[in-house]
PDB file of N, CA and C in Angstrom:
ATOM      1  N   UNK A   1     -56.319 -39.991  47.477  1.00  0.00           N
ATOM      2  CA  UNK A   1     -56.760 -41.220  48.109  1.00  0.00           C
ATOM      3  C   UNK A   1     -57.102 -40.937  49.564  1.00  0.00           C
ATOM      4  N   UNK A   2     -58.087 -41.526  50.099  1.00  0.00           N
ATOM      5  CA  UNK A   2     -58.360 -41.551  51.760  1.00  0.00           C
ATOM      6  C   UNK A   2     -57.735 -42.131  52.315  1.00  0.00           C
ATOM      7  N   UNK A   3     -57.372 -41.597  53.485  1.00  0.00           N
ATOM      8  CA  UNK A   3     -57.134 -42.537  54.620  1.00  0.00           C
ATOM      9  C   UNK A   3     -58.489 -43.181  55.131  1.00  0.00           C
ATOM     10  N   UNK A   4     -57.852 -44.116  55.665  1.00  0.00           N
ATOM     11  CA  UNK A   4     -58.728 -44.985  56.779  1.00  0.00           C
ATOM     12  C   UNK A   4     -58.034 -45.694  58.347  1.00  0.00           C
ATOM     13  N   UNK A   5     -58.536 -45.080  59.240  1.00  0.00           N
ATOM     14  CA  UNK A   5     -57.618 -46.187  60.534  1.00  0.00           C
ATOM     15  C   UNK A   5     -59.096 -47.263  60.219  1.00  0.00           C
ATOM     16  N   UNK A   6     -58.500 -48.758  60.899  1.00  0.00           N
ATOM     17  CA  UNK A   6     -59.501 -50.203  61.239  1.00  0.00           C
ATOM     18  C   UNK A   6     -59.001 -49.960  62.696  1.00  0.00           C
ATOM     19  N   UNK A   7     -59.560 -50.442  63.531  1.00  0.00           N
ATOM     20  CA  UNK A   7     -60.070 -50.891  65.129  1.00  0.00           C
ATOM     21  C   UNK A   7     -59.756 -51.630  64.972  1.00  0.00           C
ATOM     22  N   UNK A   8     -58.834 -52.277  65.677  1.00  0.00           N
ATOM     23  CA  UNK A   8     -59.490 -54.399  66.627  1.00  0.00           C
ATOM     24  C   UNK A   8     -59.024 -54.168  67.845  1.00  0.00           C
ATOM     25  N   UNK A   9     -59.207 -55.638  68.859  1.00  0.00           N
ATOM     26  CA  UNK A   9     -58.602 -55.582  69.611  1.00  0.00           C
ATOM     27  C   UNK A   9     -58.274 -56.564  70.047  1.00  0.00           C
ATOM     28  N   UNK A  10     -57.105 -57.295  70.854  1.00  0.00           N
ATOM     29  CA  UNK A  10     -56.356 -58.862  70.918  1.00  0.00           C
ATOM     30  C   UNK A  10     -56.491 -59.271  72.041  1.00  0.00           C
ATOM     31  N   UNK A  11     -56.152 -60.589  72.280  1.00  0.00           N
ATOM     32  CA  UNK A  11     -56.000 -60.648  73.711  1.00  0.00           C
ATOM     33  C   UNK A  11     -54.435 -60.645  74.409  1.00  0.00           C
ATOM     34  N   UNK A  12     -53.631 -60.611  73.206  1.00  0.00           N
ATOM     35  CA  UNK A  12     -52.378 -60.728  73.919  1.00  0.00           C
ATOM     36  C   UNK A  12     -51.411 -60.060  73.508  1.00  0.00           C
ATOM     37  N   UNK A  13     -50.082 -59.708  73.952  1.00  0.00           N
ATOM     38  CA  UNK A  13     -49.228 -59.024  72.815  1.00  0.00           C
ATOM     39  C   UNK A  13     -48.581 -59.599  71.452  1.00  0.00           C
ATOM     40  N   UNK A  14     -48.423 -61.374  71.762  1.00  0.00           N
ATOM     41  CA  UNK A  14     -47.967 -61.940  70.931  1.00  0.00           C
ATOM     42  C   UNK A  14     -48.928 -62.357  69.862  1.00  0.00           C
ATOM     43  N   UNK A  15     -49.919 -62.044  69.711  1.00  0.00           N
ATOM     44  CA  UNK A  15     -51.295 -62.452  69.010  1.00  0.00           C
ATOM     45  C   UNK A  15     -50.898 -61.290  68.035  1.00  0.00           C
ATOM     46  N   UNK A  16     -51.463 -59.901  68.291  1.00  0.00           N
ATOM     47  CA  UNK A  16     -51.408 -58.693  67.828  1.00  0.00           C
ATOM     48  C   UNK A  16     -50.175 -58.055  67.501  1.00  0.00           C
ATOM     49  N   UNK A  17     -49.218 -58.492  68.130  1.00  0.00           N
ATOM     50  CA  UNK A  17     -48.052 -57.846  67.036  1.00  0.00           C
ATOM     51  C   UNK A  17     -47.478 -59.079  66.438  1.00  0.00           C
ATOM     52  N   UNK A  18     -47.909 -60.373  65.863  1.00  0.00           N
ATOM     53  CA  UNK A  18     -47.247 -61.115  65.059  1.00  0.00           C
ATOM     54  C   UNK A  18     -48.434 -60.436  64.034  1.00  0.00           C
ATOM     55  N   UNK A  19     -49.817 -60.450  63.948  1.00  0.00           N
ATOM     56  CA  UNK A  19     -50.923 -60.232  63.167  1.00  0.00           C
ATOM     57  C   UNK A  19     -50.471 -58.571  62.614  1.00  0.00           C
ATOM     58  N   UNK A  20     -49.868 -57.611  63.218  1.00  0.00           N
ATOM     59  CA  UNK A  20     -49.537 -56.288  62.485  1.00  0.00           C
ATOM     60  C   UNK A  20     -48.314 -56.521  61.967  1.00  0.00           C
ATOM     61  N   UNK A  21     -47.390 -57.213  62.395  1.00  0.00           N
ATOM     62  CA  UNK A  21     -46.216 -57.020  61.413  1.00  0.00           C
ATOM     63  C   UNK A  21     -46.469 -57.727  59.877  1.00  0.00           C
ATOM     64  N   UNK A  22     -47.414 -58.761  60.114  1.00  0.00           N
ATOM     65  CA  UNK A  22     -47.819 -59.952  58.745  1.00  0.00           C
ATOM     66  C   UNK A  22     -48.752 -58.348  57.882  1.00  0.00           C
ATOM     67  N   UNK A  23     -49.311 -57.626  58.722  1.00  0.00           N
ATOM     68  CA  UNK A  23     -50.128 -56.931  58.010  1.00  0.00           C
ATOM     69  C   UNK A  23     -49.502 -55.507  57.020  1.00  0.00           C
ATOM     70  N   UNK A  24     -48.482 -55.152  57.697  1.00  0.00           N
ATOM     71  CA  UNK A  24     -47.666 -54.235  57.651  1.00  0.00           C
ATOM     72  C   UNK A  24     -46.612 -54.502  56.143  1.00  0.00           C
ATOM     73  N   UNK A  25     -46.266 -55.950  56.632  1.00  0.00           N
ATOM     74  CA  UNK A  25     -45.465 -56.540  55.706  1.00  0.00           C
ATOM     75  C   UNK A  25     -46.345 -56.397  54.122  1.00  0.00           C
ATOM     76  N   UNK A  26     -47.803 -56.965  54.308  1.00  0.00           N
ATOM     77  CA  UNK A  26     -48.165 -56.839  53.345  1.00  0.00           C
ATOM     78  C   UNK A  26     -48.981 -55.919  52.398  1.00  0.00           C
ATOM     79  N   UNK A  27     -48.468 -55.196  53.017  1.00  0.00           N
ATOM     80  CA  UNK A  27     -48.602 -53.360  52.876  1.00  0.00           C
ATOM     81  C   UNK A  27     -50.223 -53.405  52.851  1.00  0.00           C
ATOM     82  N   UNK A  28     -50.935 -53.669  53.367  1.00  0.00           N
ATOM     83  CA  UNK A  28     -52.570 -53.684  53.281  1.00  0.00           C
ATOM     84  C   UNK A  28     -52.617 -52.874  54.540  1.00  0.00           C
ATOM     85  N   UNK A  29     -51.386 -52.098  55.782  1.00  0.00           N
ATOM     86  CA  UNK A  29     -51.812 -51.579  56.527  1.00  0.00           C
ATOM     87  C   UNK A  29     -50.228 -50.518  56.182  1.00  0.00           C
ATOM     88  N   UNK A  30     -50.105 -49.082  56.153  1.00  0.00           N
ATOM     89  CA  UNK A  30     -48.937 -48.458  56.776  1.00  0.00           C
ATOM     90  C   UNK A  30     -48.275 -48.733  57.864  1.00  0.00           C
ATOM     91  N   UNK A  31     -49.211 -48.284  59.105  1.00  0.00           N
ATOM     92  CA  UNK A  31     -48.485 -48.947  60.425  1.00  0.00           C
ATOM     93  C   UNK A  31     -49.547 -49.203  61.158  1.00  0.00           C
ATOM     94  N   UNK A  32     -49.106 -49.799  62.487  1.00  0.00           N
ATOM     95  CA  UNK A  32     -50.345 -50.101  63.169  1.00  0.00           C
ATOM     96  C   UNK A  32     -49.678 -49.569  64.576  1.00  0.00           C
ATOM     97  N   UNK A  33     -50.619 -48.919  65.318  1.00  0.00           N
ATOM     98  CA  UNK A  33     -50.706 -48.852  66.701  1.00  0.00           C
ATOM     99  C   UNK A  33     -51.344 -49.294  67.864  1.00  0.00           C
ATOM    100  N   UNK A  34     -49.985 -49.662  68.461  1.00  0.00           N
ATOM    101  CA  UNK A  34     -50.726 -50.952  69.739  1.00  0.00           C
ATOM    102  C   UNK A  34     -50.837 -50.644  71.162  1.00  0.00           C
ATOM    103  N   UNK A  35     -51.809 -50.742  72.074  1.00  0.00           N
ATOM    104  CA  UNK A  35     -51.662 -50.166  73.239  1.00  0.00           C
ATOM    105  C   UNK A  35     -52.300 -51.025  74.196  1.00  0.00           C
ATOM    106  N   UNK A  36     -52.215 -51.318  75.520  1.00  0.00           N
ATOM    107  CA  UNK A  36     -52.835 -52.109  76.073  1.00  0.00           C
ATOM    108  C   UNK A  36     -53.289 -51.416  77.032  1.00  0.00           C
ATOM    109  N   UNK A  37     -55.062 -52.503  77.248  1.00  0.00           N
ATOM    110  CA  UNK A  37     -55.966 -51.502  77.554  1.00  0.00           C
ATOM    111  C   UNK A  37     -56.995 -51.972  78.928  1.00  0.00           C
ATOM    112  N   UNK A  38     -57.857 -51.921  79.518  1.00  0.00           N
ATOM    113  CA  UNK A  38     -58.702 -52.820  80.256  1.00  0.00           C
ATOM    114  C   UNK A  38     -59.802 -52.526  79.273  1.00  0.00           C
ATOM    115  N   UNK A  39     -60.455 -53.734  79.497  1.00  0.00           N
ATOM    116  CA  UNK A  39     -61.490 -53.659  78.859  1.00  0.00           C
ATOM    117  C   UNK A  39     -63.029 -54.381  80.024  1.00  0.00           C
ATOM    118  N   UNK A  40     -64.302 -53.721  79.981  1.00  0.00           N
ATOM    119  CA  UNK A  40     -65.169 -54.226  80.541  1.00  0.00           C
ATOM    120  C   UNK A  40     -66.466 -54.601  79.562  1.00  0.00           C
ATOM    121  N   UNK A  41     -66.555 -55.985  79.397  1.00  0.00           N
ATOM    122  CA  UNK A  41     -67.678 -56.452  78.124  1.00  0.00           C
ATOM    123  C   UNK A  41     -68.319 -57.215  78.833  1.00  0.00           C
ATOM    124  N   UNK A  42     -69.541 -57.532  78.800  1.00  0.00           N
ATOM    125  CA  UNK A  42     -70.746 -58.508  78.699  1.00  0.00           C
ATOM    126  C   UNK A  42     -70.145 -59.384  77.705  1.00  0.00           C
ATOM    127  N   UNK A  43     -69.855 -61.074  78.024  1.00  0.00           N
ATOM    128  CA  UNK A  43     -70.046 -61.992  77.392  1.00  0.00           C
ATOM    129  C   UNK A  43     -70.380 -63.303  77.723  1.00  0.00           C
ATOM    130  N   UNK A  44     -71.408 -63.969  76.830  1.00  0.00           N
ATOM    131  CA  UNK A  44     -71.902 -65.498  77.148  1.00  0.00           C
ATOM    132  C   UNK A  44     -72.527 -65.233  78.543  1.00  0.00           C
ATOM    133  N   UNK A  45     -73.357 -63.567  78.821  1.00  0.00           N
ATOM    134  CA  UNK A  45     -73.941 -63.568  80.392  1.00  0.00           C
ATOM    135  C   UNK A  45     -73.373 -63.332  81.240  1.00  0.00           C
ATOM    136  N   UNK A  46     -71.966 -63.109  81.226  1.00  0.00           N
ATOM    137  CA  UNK A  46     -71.270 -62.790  82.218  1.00  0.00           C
ATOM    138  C   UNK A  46     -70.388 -61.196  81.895  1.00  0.00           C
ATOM    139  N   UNK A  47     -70.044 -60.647  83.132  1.00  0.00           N
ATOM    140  CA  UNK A  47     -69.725 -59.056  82.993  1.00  0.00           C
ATOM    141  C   UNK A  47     -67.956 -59.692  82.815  1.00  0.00           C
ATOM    142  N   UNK A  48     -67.571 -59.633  81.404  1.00  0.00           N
ATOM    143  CA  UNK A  48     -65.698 -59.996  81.823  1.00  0.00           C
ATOM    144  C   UNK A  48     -65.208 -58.493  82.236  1.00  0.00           C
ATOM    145  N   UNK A  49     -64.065 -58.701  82.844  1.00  0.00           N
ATOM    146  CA  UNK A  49     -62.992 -57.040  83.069  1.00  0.00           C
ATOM    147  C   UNK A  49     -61.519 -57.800  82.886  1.00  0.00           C
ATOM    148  N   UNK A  50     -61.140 -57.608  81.345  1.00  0.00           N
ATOM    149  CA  UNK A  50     -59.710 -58.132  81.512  1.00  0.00           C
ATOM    150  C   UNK A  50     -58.924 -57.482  80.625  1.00  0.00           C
ATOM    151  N   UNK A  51     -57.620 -57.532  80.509  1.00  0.00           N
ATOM    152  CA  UNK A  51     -56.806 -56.493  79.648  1.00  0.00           C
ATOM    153  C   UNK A  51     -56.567 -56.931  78.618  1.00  0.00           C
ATOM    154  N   UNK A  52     -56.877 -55.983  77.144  1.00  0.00           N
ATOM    155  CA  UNK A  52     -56.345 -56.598  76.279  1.00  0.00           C
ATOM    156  C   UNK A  52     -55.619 -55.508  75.136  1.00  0.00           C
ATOM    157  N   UNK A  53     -55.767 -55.584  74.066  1.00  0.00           N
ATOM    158  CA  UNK A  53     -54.276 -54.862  72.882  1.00  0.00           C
ATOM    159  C   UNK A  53     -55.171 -54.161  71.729  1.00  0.00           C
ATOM    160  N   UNK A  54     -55.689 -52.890  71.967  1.00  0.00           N
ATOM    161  CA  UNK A  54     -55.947 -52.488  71.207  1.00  0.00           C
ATOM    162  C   UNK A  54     -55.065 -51.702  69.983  1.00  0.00           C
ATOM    163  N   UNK A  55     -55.643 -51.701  68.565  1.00  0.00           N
ATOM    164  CA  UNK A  55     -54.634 -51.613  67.531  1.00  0.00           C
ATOM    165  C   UNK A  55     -55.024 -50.883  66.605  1.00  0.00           C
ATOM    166  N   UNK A  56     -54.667 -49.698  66.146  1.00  0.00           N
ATOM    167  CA  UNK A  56     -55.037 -48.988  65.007  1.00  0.00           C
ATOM    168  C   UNK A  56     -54.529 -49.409  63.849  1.00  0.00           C
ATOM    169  N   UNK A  57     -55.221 -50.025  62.852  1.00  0.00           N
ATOM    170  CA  UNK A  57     -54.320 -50.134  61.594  1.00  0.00           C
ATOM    171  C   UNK A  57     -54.702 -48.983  60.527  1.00  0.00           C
ATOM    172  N   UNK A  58     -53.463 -47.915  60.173  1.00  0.00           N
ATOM    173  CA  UNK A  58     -53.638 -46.945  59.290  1.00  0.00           C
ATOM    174  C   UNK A  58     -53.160 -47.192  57.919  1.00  0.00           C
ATOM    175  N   UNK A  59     -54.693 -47.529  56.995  1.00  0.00           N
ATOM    176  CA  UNK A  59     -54.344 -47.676  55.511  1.00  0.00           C
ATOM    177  C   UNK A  59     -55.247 -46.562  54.735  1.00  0.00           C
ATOM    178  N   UNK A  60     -55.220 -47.333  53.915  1.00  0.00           N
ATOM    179  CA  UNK A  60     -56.469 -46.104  52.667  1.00  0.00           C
ATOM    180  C   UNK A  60     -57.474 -46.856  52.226  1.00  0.00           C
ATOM    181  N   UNK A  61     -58.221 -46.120  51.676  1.00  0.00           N
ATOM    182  CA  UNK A  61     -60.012 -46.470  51.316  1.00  0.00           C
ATOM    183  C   UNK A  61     -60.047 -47.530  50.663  1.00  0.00           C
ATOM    184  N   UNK A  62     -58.494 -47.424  49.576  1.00  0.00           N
ATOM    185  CA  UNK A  62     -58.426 -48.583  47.961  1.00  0.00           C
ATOM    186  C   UNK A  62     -58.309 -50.162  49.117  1.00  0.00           C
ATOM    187  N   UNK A  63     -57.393 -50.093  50.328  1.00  0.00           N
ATOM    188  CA  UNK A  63     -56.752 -51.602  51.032  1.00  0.00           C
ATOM    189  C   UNK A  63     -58.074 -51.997  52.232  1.00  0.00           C
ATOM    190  N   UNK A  64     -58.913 -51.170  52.527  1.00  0.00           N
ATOM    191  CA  UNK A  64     -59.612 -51.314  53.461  1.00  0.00           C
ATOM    192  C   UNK A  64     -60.056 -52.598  53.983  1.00  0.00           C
ATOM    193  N   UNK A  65     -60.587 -53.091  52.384  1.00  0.00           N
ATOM    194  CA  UNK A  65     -61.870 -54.366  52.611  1.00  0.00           C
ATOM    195  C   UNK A  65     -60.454 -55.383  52.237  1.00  0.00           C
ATOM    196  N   UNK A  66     -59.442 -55.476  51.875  1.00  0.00           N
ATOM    197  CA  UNK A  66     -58.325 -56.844  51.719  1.00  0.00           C
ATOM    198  C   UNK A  66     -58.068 -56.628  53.989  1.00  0.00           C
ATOM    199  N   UNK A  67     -57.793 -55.260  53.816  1.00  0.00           N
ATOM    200  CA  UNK A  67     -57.248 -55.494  55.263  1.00  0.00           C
ATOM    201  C   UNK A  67     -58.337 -56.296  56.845  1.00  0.00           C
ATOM    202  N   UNK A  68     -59.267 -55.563  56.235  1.00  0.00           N
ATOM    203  CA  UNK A  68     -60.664 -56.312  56.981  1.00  0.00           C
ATOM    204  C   UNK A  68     -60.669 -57.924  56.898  1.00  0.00           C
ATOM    205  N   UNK A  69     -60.607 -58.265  55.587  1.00  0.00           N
ATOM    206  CA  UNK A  69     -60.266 -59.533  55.539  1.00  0.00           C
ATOM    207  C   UNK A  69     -59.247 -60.295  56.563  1.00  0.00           C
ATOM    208  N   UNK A  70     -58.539 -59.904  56.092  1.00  0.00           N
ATOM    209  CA  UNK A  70     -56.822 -60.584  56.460  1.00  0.00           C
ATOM    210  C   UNK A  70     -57.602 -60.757  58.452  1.00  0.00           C
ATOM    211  N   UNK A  71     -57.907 -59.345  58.832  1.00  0.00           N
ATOM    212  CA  UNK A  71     -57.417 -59.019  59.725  1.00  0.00           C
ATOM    213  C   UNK A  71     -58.732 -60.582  60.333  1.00  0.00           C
ATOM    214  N   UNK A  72     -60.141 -60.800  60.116  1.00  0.00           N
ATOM    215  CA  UNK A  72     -60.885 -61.846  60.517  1.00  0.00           C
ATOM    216  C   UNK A  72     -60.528 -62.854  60.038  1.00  0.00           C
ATOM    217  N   UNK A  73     -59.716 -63.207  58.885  1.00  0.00           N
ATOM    218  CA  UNK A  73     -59.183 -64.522  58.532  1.00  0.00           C
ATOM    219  C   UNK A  73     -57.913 -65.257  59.984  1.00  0.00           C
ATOM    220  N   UNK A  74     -57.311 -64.133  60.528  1.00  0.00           N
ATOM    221  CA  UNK A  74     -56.334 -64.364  61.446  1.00  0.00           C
ATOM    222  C   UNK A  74     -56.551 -64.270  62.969  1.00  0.00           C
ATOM    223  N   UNK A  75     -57.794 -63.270  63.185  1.00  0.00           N
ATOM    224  CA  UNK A  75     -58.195 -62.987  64.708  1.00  0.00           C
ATOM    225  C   UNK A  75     -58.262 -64.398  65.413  1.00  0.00           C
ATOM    226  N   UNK A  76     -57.772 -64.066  66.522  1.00  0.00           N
ATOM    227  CA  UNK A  76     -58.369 -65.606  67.833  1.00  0.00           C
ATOM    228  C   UNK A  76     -59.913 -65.255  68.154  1.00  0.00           C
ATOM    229  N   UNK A  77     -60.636 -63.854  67.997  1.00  0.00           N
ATOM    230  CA  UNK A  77     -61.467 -64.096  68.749  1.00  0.00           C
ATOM    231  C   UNK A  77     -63.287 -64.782  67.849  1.00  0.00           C
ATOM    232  N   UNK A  78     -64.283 -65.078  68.418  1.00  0.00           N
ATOM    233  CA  UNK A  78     -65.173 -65.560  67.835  1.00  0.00           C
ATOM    234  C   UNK A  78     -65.753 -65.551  66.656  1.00  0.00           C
ATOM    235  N   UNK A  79     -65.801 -63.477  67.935  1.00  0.00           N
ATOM    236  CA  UNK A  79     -66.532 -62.469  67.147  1.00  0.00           C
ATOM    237  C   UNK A  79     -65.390 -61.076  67.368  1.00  0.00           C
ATOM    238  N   UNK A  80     -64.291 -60.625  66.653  1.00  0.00           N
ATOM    239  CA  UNK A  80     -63.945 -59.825  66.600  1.00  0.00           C
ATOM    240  C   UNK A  80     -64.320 -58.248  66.511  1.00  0.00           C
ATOM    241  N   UNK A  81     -63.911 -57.708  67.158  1.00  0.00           N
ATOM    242  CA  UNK A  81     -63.631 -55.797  66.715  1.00  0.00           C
ATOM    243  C   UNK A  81     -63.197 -55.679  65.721  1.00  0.00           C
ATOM    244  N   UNK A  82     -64.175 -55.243  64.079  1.00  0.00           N
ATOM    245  CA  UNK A  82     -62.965 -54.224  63.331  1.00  0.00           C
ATOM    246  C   UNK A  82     -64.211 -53.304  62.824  1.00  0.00           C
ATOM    247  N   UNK A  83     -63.538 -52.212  63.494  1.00  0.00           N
ATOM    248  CA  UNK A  83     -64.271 -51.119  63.114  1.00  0.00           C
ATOM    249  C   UNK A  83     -63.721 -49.869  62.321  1.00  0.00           C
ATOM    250  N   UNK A  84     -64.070 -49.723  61.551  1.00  0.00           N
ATOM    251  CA  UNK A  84     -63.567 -48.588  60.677  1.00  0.00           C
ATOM    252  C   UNK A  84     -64.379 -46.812  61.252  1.00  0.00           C
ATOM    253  N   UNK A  85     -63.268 -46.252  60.662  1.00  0.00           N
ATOM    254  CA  UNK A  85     -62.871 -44.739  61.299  1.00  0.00           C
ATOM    255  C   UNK A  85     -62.584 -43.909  60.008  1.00  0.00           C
ATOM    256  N   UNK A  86     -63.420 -43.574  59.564  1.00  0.00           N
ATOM    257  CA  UNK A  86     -63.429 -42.504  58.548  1.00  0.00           C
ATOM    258  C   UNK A  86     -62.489 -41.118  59.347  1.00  0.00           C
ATOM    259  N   UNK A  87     -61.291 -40.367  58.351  1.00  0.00           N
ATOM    260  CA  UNK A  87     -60.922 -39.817  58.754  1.00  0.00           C
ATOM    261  C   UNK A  87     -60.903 -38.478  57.650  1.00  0.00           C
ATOM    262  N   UNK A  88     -61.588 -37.445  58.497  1.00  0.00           N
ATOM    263  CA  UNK A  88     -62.163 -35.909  58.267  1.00  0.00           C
ATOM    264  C   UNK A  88     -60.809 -34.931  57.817  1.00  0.00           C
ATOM    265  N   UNK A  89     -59.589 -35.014  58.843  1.00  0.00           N
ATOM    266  CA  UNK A  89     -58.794 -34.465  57.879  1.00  0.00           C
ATOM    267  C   UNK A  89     -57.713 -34.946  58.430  1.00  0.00           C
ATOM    268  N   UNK A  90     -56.216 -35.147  57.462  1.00  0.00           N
ATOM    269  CA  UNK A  90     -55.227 -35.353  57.752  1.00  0.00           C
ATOM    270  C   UNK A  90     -54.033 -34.426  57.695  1.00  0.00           C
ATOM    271  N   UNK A  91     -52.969 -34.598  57.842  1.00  0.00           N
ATOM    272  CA  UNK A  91     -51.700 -33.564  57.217  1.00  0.00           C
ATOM    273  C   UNK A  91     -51.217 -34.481  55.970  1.00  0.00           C
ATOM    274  N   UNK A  92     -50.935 -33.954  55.016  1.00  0.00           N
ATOM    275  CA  UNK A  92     -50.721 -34.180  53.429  1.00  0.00           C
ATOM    276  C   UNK A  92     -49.274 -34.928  53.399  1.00  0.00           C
ATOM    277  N   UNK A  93     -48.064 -34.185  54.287  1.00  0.00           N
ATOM    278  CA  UNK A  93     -46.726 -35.279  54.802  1.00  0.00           C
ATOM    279  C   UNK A  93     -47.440 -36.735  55.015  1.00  0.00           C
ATOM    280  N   UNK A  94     -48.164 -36.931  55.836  1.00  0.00           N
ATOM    281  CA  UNK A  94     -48.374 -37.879  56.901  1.00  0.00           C
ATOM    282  C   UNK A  94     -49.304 -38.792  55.489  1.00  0.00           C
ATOM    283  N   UNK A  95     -50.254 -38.374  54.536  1.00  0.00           N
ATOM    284  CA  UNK A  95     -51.270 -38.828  53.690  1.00  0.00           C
ATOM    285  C   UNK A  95     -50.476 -39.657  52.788  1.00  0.00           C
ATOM    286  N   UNK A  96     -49.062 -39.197  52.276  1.00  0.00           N
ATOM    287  CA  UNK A  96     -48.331 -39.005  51.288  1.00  0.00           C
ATOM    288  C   UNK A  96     -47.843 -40.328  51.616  1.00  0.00           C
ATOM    289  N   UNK A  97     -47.010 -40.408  52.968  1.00  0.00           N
ATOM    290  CA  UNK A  97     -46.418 -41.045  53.229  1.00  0.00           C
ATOM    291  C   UNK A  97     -47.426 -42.727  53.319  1.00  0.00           C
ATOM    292  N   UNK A  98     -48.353 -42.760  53.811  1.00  0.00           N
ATOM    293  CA  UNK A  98     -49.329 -43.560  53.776  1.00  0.00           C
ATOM    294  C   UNK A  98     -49.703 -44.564  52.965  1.00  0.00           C
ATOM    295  N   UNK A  99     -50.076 -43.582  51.812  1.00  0.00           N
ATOM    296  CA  UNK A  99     -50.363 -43.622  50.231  1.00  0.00           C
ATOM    297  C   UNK A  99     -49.276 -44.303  49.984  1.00  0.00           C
ATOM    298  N   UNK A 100     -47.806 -43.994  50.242  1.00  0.00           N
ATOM    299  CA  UNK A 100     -46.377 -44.763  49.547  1.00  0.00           C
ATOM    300  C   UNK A 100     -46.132 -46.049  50.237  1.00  0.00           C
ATOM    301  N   UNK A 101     -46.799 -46.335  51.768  1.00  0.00           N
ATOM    302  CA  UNK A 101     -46.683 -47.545  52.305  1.00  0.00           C
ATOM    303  C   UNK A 101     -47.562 -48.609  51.938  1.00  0.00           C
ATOM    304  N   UNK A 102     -48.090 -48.355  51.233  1.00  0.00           N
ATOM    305  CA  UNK A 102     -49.225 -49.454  51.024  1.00  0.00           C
ATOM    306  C   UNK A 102     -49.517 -49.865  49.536  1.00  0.00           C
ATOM    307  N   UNK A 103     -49.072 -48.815  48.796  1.00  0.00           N
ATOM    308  CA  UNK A 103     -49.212 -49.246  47.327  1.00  0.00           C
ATOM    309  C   UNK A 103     -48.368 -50.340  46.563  1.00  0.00           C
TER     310      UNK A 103
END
């Protein structure tokens, strides 16, 4: 089975880690990693610069499109980040373990 990490990104901590633990819980993600970040975007015409929670969610190829779901059924934002990350190679511990979190 493949891995896959998804992209997003939040605006807050309490947004993004209530949305990964619901995700986690429902095994459609292994784990997710959260980090907070600045971010500089063009929006509605204007240049924003503000900090927000970017999040790796690491599942497999079979949970991808439920997790994509979940993850825009729950986002605050309009138009969300989820970008998928095809991944070239992994360690087989780490695949294994993956594979057992989510099935």
């Amino acid at each position: 089975m493949k891995p896959v990490i998804i992209v997003s990104t939040y605006p807050d901590k309490k947004t993004v880690t209530k949305t990964a633990n619901e995700l986690v819980k429902k095994r459609l993600a292994a784990c997710a990693n959260i980090s907070k970040i600045s971010s500089i975007y063009s929006w509605k015409g204007k240049i924003e610069n503000t900090s927000e929670f970017l999040v790796l969610f690491k599942t497999t190829q079979k949970n991808k499109n439920a997790l994509k779901k979940a993850i825009k059924k729950m986002h605050p934002y309009d138009i969300p980040e989820i970008a998928e990350i095809d991944i070239i190679s992994i360690n087989q511990p780490y695949l294994k373990w993956l594979i057992e979190s989510t099935n």
